[in-house]
Protein backbone atom coordinates (compact mmCIF):
# COMPACT_ATOMS: atom_id res chain seq x y z
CA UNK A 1 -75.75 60.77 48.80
CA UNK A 2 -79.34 62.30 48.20
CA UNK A 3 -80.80 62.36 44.76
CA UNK A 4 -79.57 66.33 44.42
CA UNK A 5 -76.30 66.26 45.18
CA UNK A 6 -75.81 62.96 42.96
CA UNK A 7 -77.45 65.26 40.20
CA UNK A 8 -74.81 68.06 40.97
CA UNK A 9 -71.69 65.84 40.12
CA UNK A 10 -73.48 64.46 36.65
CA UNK A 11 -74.81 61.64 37.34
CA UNK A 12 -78.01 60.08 35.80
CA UNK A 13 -81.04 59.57 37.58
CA UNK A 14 -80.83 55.69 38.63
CA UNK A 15 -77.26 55.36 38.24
CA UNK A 16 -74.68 55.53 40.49
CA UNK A 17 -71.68 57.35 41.08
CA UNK A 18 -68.83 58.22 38.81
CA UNK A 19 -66.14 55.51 38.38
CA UNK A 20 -62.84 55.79 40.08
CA UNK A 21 -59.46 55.32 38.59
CA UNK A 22 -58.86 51.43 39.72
CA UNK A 23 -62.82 50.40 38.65
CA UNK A 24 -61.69 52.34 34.78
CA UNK A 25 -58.20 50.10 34.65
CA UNK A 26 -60.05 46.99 35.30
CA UNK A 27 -62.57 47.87 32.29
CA UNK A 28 -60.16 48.10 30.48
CA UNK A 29 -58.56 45.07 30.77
CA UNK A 30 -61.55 43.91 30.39
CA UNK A 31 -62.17 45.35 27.50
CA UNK A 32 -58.52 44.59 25.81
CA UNK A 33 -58.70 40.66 27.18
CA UNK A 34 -62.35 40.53 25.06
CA UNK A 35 -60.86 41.63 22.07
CA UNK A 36 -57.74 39.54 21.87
CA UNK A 37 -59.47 36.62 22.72
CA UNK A 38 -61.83 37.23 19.56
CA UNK A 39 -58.42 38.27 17.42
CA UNK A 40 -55.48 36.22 18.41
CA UNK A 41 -55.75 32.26 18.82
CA UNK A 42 -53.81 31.76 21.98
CA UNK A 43 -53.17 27.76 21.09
CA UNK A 44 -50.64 28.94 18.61
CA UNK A 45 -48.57 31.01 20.78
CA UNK A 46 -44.91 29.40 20.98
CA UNK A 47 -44.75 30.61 24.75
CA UNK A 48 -48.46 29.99 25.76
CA UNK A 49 -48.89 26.77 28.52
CA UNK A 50 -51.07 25.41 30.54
CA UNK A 51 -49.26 23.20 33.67
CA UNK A 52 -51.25 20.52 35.78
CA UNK A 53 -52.47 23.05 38.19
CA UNK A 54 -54.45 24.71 36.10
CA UNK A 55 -52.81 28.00 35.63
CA UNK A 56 -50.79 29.67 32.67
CA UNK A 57 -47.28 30.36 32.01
CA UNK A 58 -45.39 32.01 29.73
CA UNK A 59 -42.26 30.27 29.22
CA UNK A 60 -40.22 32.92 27.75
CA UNK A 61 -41.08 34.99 30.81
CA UNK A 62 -41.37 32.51 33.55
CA UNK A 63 -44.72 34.29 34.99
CA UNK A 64 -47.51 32.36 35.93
CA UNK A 65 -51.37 33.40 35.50
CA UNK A 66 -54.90 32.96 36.67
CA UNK A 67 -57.01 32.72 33.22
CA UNK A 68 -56.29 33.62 29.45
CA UNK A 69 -57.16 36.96 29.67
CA UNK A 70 -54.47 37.99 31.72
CA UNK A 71 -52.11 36.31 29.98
CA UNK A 72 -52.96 38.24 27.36
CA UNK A 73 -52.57 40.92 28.99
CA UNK A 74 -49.40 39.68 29.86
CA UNK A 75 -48.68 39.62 26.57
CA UNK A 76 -49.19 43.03 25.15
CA UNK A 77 -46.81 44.49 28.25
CA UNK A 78 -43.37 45.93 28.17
CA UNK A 79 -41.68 43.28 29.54
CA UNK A 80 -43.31 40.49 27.17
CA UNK A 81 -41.99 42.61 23.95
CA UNK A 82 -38.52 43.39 25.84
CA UNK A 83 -38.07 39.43 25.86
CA UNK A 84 -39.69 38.95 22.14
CA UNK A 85 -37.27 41.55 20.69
CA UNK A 86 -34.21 39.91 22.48
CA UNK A 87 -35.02 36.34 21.27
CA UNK A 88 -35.18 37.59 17.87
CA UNK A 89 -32.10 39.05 17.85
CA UNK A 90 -30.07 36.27 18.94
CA UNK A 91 -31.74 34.03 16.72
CA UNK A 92 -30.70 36.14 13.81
CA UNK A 93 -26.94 35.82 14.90
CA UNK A 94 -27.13 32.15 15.24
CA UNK A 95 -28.55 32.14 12.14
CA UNK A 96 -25.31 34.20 10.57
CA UNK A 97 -22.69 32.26 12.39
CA UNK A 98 -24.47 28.73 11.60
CA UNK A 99 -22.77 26.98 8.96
CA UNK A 100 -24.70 26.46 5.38
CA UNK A 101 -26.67 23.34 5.52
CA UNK A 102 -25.12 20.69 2.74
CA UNK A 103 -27.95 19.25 0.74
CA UNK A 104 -27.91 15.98 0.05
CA UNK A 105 -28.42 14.61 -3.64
CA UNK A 106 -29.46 10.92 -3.62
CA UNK A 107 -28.06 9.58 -6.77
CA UNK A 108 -30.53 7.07 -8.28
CA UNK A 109 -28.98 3.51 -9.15
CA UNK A 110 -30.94 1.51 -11.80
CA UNK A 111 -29.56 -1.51 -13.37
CA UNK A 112 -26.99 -1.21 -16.28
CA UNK A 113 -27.89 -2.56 -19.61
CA UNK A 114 -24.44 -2.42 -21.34
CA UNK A 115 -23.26 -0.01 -23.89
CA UNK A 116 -25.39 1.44 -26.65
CA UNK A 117 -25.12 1.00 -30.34
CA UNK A 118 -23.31 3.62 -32.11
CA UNK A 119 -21.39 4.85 -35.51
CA UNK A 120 -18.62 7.05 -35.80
CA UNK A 121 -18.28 9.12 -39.41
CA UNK A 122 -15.09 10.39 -40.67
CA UNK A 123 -15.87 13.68 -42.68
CA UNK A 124 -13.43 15.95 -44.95
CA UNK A 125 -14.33 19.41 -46.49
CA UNK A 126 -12.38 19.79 -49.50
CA UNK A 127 -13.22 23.49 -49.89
CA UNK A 128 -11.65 24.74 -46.52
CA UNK A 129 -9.72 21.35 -45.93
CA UNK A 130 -11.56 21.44 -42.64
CA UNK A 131 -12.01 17.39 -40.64
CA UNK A 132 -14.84 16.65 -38.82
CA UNK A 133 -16.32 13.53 -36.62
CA UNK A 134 -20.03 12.45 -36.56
CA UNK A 135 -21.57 10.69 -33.90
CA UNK A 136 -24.66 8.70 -33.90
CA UNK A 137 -26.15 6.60 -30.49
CA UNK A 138 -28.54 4.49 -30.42
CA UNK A 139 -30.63 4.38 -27.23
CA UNK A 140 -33.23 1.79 -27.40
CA UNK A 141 -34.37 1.31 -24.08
CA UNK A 142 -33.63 4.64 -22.66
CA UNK A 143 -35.60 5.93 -19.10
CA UNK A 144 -38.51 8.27 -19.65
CA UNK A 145 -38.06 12.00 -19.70
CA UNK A 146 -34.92 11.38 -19.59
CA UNK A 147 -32.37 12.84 -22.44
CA UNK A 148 -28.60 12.02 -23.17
CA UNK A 149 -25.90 13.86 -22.13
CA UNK A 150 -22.30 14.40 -23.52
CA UNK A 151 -18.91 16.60 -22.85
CA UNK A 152 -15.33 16.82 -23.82
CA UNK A 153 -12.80 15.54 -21.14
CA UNK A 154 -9.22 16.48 -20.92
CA UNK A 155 -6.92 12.95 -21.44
CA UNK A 156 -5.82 14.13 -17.22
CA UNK A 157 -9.49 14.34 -15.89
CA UNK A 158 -9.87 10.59 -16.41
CA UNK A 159 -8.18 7.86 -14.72
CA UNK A 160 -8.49 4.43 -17.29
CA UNK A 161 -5.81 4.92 -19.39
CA UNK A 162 -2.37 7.05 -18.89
CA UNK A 163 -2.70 10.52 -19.49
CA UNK A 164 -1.32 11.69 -23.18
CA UNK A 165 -1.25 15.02 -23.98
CA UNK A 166 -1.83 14.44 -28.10
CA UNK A 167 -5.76 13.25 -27.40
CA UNK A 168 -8.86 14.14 -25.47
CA UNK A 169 -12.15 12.67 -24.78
CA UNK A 170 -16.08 12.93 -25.79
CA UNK A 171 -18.30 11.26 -22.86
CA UNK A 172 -21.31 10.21 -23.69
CA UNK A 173 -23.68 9.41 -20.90
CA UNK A 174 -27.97 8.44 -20.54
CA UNK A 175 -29.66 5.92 -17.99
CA UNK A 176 -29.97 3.09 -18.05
CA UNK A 177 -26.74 2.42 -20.76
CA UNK A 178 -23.54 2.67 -19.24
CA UNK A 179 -21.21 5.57 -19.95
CA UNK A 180 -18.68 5.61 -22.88
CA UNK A 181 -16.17 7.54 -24.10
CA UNK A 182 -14.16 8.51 -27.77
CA UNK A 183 -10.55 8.96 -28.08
CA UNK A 184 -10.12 11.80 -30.60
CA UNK A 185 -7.08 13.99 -31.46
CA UNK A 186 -6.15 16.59 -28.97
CA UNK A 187 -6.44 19.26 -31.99
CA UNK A 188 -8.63 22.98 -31.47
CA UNK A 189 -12.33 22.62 -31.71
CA UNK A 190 -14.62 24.92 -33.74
CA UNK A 191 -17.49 26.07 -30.66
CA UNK A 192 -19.61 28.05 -32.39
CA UNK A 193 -22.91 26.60 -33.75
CA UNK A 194 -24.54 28.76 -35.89
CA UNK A 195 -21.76 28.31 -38.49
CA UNK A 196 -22.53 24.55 -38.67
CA UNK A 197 -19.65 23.44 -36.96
CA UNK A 198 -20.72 22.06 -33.78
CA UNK A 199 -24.10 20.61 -33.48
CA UNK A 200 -25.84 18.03 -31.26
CA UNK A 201 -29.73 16.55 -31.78
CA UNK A 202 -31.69 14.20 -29.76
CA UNK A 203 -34.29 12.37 -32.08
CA UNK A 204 -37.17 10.64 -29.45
CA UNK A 205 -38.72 9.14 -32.03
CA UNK A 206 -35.92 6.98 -33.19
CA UNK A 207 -34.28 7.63 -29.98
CA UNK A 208 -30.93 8.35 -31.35
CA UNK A 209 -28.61 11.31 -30.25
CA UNK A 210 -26.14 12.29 -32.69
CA UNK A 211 -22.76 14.89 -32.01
CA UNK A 212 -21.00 16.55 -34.65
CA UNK A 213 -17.61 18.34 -34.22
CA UNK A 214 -15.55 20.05 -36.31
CA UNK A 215 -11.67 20.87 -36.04
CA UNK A 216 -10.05 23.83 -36.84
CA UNK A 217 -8.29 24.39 -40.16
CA UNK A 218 -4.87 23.96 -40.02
CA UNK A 219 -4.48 23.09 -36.37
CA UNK A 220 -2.00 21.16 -34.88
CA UNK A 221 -1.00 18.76 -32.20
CA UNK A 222 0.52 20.51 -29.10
CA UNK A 223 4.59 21.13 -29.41
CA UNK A 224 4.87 20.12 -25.91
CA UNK A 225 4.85 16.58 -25.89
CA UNK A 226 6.16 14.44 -22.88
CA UNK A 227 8.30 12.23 -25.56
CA UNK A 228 12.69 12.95 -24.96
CA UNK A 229 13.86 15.26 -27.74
CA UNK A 230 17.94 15.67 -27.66
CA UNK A 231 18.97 19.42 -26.53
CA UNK A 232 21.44 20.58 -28.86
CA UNK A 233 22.38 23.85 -26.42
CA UNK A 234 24.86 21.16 -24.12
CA UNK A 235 28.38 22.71 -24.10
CA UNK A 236 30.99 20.51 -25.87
CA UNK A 237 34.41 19.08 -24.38
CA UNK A 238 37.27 20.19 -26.00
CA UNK A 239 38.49 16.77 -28.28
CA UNK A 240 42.37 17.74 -29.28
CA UNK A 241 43.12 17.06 -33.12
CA UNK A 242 44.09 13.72 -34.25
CA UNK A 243 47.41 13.19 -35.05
CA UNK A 244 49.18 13.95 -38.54
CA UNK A 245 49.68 11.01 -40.93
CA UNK A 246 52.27 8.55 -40.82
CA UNK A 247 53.11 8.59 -37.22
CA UNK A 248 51.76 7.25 -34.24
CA UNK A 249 49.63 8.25 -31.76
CA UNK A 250 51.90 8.83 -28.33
CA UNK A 251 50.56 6.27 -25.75
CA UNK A 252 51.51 6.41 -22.07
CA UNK A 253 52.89 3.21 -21.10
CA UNK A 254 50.81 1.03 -18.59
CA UNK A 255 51.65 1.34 -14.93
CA UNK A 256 53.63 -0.99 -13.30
CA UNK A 257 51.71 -3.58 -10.98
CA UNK A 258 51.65 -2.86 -7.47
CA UNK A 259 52.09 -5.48 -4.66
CA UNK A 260 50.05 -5.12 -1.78
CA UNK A 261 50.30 -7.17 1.01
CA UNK A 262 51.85 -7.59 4.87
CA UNK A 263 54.75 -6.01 5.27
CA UNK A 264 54.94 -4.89 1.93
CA UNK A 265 54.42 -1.35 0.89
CA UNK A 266 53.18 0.22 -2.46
CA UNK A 267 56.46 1.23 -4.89
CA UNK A 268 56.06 4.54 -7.15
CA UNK A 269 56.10 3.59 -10.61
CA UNK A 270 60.16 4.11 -12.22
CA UNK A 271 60.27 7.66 -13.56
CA UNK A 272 59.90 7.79 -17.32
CA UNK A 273 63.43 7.43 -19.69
CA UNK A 274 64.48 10.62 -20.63
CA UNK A 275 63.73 11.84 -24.03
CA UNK A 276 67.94 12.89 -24.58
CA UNK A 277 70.45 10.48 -25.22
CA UNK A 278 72.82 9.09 -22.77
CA UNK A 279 76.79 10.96 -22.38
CA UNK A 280 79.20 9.50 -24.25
CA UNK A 281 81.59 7.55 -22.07
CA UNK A 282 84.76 9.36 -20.54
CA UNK A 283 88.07 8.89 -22.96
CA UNK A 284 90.56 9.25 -19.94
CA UNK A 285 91.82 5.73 -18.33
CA UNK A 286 90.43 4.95 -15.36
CA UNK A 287 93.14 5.62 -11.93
CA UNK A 288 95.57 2.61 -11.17
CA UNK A 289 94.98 0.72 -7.84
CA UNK A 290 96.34 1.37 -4.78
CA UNK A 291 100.44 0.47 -4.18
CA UNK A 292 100.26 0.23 -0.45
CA UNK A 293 99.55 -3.46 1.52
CA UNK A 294 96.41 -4.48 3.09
CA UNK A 295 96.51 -4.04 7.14
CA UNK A 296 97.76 -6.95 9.13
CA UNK A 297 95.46 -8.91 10.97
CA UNK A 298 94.08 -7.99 14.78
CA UNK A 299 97.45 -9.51 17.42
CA UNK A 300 95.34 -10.55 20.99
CA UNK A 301 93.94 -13.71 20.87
CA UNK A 302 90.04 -14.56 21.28
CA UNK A 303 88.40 -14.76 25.23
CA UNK A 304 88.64 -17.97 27.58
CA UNK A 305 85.10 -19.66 27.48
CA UNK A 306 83.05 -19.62 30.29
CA UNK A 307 84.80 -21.74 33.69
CA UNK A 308 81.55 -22.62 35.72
CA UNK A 309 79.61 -26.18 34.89
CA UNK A 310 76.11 -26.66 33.90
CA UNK A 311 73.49 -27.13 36.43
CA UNK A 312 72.93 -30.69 36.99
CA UNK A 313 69.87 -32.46 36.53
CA UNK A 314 66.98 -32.68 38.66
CA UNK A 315 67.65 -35.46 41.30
CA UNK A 316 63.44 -36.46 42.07
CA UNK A 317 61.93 -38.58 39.75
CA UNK A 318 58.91 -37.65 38.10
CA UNK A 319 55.28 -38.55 39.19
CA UNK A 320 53.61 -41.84 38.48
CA UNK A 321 50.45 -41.78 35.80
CA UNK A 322 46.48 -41.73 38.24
CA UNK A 323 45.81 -45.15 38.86
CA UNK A 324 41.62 -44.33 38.16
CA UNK A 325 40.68 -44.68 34.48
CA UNK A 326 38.83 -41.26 33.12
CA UNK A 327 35.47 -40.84 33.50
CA UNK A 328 33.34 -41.58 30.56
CA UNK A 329 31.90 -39.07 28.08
CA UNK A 330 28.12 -37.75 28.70
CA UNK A 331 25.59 -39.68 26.61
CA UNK A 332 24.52 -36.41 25.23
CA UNK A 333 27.56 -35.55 24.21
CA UNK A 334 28.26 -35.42 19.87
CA UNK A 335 31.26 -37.12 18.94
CA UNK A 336 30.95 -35.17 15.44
CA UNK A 337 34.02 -32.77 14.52
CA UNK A 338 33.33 -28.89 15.60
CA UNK A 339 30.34 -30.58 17.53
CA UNK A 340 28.24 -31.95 14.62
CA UNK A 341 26.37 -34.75 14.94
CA UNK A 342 28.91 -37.37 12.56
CA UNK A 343 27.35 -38.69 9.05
CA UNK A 344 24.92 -41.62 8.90
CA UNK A 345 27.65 -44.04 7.22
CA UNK A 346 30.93 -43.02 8.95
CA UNK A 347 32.57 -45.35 11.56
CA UNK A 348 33.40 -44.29 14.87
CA UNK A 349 37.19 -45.15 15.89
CA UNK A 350 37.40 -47.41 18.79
CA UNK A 351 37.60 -46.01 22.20
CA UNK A 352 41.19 -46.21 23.63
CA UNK A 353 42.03 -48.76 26.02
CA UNK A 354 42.12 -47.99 29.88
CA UNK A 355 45.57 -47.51 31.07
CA UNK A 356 47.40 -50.91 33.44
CA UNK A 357 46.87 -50.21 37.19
CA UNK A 358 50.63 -50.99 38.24
């Protein structure tokens, strides 16, 4: 291309010609891979590594590179952001479904130095015939920054003595002292403090707490106690009325005894006498006996007896005793009755003698 014609399509004098479509793309790459590199810090991208043959991946993408610049080129592409946006959104569900972590409070265990000192004040307004309790604890040795605690605990919540419905506790609690605890009466509790009625103070300087509370005028124990109580709403058998003066109360008489047994059965009892009196006897004599004879005796005589003879005896005579004596009892055998072993100091009797061979 001569100097003129290069001048006809607008190009300098010493330059060459005008830059084609591929040679503008790489600029700018070129020009984009410049600027990130001076903008973003690559070594802190989650996805960003560099394997042992010296090229870059991207492992949310699975592509490999040549050098950091196209990387980040690789980066600022459609498919990059496709795969950013679709990691996001599933970690956002996991996050929704995931359970809420527990935290974990480490309770702190110090030594116990017994219970602290304290006084309990019995205190009676006159005026409003109003009762009150103070209390005052004494906390010596208490932990630093550390400031005592106390609440009022139903008799059911605890589980050191059996629950009563007519009292209720006050806990008091601070480290290092062990915790203690006030029976009072289960009676309605003033909980308003501006009135005076319910106060607590912590004094560090003397390091004594002190708890006042006040009961409610007029109140009562609970009507439901757990203790029996007779109902008076039970129906009533009817009782019949006792019997007039001067006579006797009508007692059934006592059953006969019964005899059980074999071959004996149960008798009813006799049915009772009857409550009329007995007929009078009849006044007619009774009939005269009869006039005819008793009958004559039977005529035919009684039968022959019997006209064969007994059977004779048996002719053979019978067998001679065994000649052998019997065989001796086994040494193992107990000569104790039902097969006990007979007592220490009881004689044997003497074996019988063998029978005479004759």
């Amino acid at each position: 291309m001569s100097f003129m014609s290069g001048r006809e399509h607008g190009s300098k004098p010493g330059s060459g010609g005008a830059a084609s479509a591929q040679a503008e793309a790489r600029d700018r790459k070129e020009r984009l891979r410049r600027l990130a590199l001076e903008t973003i810090d690559i070594t802190k991208d989650p996805y960003f590594m560099r394997n042992h043959l010296g090229t870059y991946e991207c492992k949310l993408c699975l592509t490999l590179h040549t050098n950091e610049g196209n990387y980040l080129a690789h980066t600022q592409g459609k498919r990059h952001q496709q795969n950013l946006a679709k990691r996001a959104a599933l970690e956002l569900k996991e996050k929704e479904t995931a359970p809420a972590v527990v935290r974990k409070v480490t309770v702190k265990k110090s030594p116990k130095l017994g219970r602290p000192g304290y006084k309990v004040t019995k205190q009676f307004n006159p005026e409003n015939k109003q009762r009150s309790l103070l209390f005052q604890l004494d906390f010596p040795e208490i932990e630093a920054n550390v400031r005592p605690r106390h609440r009022i605990m139903s008799s059911f919540e605890q589980r050191i003595e059996p629950a009563d419905r007519k009292y209720q506790y006050i806990v008091f609690a601070a480290l290092p002292y062990e915790t203690i605890a006030f029976k009072i009466p289960n009676l309605e509790l003033e909980k308003e403090r501006d009135n005076g009625g319910y106060f607590w103070h912590w004094n560090p300087d003397i390091k004594q707490y002190c708890v006042q509370i006040m009961f409610k005028p007029g109140a009562k124990l609970p009507s439901h106690d757990l203790t029996f109580q007779p109902r008076t709403n039970m129906p009533r058998m009817a009782v019949p009325p006792p019997p007039p003066p001067g006579t006797l109360p009508s007692v059934p008489p006592p059953p006969p005894p019964q005899a059980f047994g074999q071959g004996s059965m149960a008798r009813a009892p006799p049915p009772p006498p009857p409550s009329h009196p007995p007929p009078p006897p009849p006044s007619h004599p009774p009939p005269p006996p009869p006039s005819h004879p008793p009958p004559p005796p039977p005529s035919h005589p009684p039968p022959p007896p019997p006209s064969h003879p007994p059977p004779p005896p048996p002719s053979h005579p019978p067998p001679p005793p065994p000649s052998h004596p019997p065989p001796p009892p086994p040494s193992n055998q107990l000569h104790g009755r039902y097969g006990n072993p007979p007592p220490s100091g009881a004689r044997m009797p003497p074996p019988p003698p063998p029978p005479s061979s004759r």
